[in-house]
Structure formats: structure tokens, C-alpha cells
C-alpha atoms as a PDB file:
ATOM      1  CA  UNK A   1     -20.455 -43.609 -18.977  1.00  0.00           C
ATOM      2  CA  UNK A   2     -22.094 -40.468 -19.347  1.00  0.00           C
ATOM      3  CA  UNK A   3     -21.492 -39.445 -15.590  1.00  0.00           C
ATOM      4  CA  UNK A   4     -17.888 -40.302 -15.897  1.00  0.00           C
ATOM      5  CA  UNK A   5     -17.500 -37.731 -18.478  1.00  0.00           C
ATOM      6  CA  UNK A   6     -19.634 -35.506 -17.093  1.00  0.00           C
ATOM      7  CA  UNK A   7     -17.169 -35.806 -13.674  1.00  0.00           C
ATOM      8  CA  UNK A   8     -14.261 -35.411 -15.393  1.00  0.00           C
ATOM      9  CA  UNK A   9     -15.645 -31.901 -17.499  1.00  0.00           C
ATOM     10  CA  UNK A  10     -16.360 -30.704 -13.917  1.00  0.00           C
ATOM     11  CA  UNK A  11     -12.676 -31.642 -12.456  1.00  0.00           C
ATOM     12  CA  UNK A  12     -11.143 -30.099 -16.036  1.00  0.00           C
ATOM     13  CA  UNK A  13     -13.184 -26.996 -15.329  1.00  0.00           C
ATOM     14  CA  UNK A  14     -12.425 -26.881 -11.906  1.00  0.00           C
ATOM     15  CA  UNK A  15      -8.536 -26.929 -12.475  1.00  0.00           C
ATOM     16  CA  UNK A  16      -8.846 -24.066 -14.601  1.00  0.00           C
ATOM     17  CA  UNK A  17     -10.449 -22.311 -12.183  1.00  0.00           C
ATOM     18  CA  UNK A  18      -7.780 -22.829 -10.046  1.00  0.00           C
ATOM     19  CA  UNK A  19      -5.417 -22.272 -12.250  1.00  0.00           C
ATOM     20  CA  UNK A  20      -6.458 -18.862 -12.720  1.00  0.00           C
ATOM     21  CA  UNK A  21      -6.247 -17.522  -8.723  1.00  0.00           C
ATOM     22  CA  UNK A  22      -2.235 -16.536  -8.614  1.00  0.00           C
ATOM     23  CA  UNK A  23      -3.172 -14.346 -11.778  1.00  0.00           C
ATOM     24  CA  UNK A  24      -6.037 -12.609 -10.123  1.00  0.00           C
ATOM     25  CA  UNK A  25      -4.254 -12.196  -6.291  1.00  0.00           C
ATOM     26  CA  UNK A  26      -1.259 -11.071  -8.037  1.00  0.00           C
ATOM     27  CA  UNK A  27      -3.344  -8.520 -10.490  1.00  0.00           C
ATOM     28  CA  UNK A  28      -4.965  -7.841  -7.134  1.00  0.00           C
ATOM     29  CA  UNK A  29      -1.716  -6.625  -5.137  1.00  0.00           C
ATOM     30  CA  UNK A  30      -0.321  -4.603  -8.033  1.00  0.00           C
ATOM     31  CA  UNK A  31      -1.254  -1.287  -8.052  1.00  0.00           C
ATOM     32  CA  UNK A  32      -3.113  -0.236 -11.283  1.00  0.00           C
ATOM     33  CA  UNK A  33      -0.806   2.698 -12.002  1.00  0.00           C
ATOM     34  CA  UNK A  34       2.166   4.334 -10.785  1.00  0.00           C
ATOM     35  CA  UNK A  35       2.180   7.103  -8.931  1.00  0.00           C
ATOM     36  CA  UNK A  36       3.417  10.257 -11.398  1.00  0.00           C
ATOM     37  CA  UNK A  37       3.166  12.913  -8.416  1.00  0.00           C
ATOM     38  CA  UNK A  38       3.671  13.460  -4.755  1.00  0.00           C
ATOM     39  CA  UNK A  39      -0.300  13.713  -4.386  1.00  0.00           C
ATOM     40  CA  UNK A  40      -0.653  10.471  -6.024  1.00  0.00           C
ATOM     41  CA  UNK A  41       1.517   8.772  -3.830  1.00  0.00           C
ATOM     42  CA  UNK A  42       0.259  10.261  -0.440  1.00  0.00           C
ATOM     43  CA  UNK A  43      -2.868   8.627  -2.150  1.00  0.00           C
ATOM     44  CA  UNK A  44      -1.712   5.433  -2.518  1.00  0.00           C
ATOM     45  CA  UNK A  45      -0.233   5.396   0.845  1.00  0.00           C
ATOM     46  CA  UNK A  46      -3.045   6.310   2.581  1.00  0.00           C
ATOM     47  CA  UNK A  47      -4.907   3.471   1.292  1.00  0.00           C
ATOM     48  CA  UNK A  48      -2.120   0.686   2.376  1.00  0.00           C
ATOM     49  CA  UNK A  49      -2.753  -1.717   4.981  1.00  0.00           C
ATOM     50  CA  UNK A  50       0.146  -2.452   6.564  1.00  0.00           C
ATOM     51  CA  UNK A  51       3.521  -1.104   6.513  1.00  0.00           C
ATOM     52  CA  UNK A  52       5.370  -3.497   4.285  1.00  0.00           C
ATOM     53  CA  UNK A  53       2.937  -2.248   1.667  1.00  0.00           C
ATOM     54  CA  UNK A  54       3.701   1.353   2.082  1.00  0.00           C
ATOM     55  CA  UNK A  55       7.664   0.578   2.261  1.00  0.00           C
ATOM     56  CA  UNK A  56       7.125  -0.874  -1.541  1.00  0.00           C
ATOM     57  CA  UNK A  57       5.862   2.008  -2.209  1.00  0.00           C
ATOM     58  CA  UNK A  58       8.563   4.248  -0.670  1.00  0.00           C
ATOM     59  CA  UNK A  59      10.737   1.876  -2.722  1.00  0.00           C
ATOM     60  CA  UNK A  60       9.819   2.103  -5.881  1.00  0.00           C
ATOM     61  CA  UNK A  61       8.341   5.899  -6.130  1.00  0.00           C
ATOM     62  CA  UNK A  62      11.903   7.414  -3.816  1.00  0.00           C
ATOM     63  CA  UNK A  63      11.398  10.363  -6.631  1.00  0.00           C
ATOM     64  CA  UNK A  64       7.964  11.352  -5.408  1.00  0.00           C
ATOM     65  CA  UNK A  65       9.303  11.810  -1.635  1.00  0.00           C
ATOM     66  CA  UNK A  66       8.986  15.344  -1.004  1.00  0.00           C
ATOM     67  CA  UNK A  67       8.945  17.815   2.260  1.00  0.00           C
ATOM     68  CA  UNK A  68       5.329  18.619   0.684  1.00  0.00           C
ATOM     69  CA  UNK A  69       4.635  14.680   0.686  1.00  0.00           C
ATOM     70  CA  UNK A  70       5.742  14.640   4.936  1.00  0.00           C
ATOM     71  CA  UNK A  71       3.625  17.610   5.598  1.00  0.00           C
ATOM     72  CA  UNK A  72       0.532  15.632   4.313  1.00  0.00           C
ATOM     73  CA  UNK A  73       1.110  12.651   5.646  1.00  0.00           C
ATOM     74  CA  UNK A  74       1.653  14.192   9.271  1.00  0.00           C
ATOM     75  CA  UNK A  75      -1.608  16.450   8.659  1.00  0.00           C
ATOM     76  CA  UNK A  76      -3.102  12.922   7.671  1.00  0.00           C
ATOM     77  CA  UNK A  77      -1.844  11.334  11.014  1.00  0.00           C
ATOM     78  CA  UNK A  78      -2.399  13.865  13.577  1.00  0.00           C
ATOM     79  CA  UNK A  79      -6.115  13.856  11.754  1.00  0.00           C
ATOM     80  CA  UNK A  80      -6.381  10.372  12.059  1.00  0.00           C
ATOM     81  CA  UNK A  81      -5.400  10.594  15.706  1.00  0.00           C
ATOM     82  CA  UNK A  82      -7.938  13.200  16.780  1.00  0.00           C
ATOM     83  CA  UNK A  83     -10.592  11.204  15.451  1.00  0.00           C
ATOM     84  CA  UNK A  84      -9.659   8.334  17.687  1.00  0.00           C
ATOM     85  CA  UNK A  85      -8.105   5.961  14.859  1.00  0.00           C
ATOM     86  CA  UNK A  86      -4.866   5.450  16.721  1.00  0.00           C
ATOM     87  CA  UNK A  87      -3.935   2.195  14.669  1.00  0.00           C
ATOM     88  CA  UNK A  88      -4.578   4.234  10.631  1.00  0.00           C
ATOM     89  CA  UNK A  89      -2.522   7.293  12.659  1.00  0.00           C
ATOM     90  CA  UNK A  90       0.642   5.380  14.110  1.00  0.00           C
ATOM     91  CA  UNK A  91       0.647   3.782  10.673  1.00  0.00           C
ATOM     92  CA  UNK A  92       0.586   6.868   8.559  1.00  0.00           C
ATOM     93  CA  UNK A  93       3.248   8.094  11.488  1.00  0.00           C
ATOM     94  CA  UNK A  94       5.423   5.742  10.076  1.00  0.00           C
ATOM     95  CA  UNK A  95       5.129   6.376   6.543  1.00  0.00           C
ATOM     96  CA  UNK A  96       6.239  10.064   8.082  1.00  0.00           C
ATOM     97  CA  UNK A  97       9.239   8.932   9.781  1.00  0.00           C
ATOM     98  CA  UNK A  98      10.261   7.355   6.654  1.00  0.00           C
ATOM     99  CA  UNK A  99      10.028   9.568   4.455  1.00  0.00           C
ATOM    100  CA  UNK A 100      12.084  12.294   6.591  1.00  0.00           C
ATOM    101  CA  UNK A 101      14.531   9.202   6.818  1.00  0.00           C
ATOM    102  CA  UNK A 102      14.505   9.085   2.950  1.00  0.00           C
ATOM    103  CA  UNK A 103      14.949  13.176   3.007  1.00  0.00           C
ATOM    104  CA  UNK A 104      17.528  12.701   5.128  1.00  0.00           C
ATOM    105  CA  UNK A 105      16.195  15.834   7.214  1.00  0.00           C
ATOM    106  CA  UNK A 106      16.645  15.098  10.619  1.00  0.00           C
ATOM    107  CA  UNK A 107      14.721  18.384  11.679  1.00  0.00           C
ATOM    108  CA  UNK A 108      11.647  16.355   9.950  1.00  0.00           C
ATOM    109  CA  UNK A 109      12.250  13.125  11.259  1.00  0.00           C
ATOM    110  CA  UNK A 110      12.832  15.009  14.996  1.00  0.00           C
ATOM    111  CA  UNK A 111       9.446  16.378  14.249  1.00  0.00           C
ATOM    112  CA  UNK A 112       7.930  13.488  13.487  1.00  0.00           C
ATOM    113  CA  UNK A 113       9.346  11.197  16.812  1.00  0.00           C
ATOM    114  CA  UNK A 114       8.434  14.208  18.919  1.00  0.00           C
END
């Protein structure tokens, strides 16, 4: 009898372990705070993984997309790529492009495919 309840505890315990996991991945992917400037978003873009991650970001901080916030991120990129981290610099690239797509400065965005 006593192992019986002691089994079940363990499975109770266990499901609210599991329970728990969506509300820690999903704290996980959420960034802790918005970004309130152009520095903070180059920031938070330079620390993204992939490129659906940065285009949330483009998404939701359009107001922090400045010609400042495309110089960095090319000086960022053409850093990256002298230092042999082609994969980091064609992603940062992008972020570039699409923020002189954003712009809508086509001089930029020339720059930036050139």
C-alpha cells in the first residue's frame, strides 16, 4: 500500500513538472524588455539566432529603425565577415537589408546588396 502511494506522489509530482515547461520555454523566447532605443535594438538583434527571430523584432520595434541602426548593423557585418564568421555576417546582412527595406531608402538597401 505504501508503495502505491508513494508511486502515485511521484507521477502527481511529475505532471507538475511537466506542466510547468510551456511556461518556462515561452518565458524563455520572450525577450525580458523592450527595446526603448535604436542601440538597444541593434543589441537585441545581434544576439538572435536566426532570422525569423530578428524579423519579430523588426516587427514589433519598426519605431527604433533608424539610418544610425543600418550603419551599425553593416559595421557589425562587414566585422563579422573579416573575422571569418561568414554565417553571424550574412545574417546580420540581412537584418541590414531589412531595415533599408523598412526605410524605404533604396540608396541603403543598394548599399547593402552591393
Amino acid at each position: 500500500m505504501i508503495g502505491r502511494k508513494s508511486a502515485i506522489q511521484s507521477l502527481g509530482f511529475a505532471l507538475w513538472i511537466l506542466s510547468l515547461l510551456p511556461v518556462i520555454a515561452l518565458t524563455q523566447s520572450i525577450p525580458s524588455a523592450p527595446a526603448q532605443s535604436d542601440n538597444d535594438l541593434f543589441s537585441a538583434l545581434t544576439a538572435v539566432k536566426s532570422e525569423e527571430e530578428s524579423q519579430a523584432l523588426f516587427s514589433s520595434h519598426r519605431q527604433l529603425i533608424t539610418d544610425k541602426l543600418w550603419d551599425r548593423l553593416i559595421e557589425e557585418a562587414d566585422r563579422l565577415y573579416d573575422s571569418n564568421d561568414s554565417t553571424k555576417s550574412l545574417l546580420i546582412y540581412g537584418m541590414a537589408r531589412q531595415s533599408a527595406e523598412e526605410l524605404k531608402d533604396r540608396p541603403r538597401l543598394a548599399k547593402t546588396l552591393n
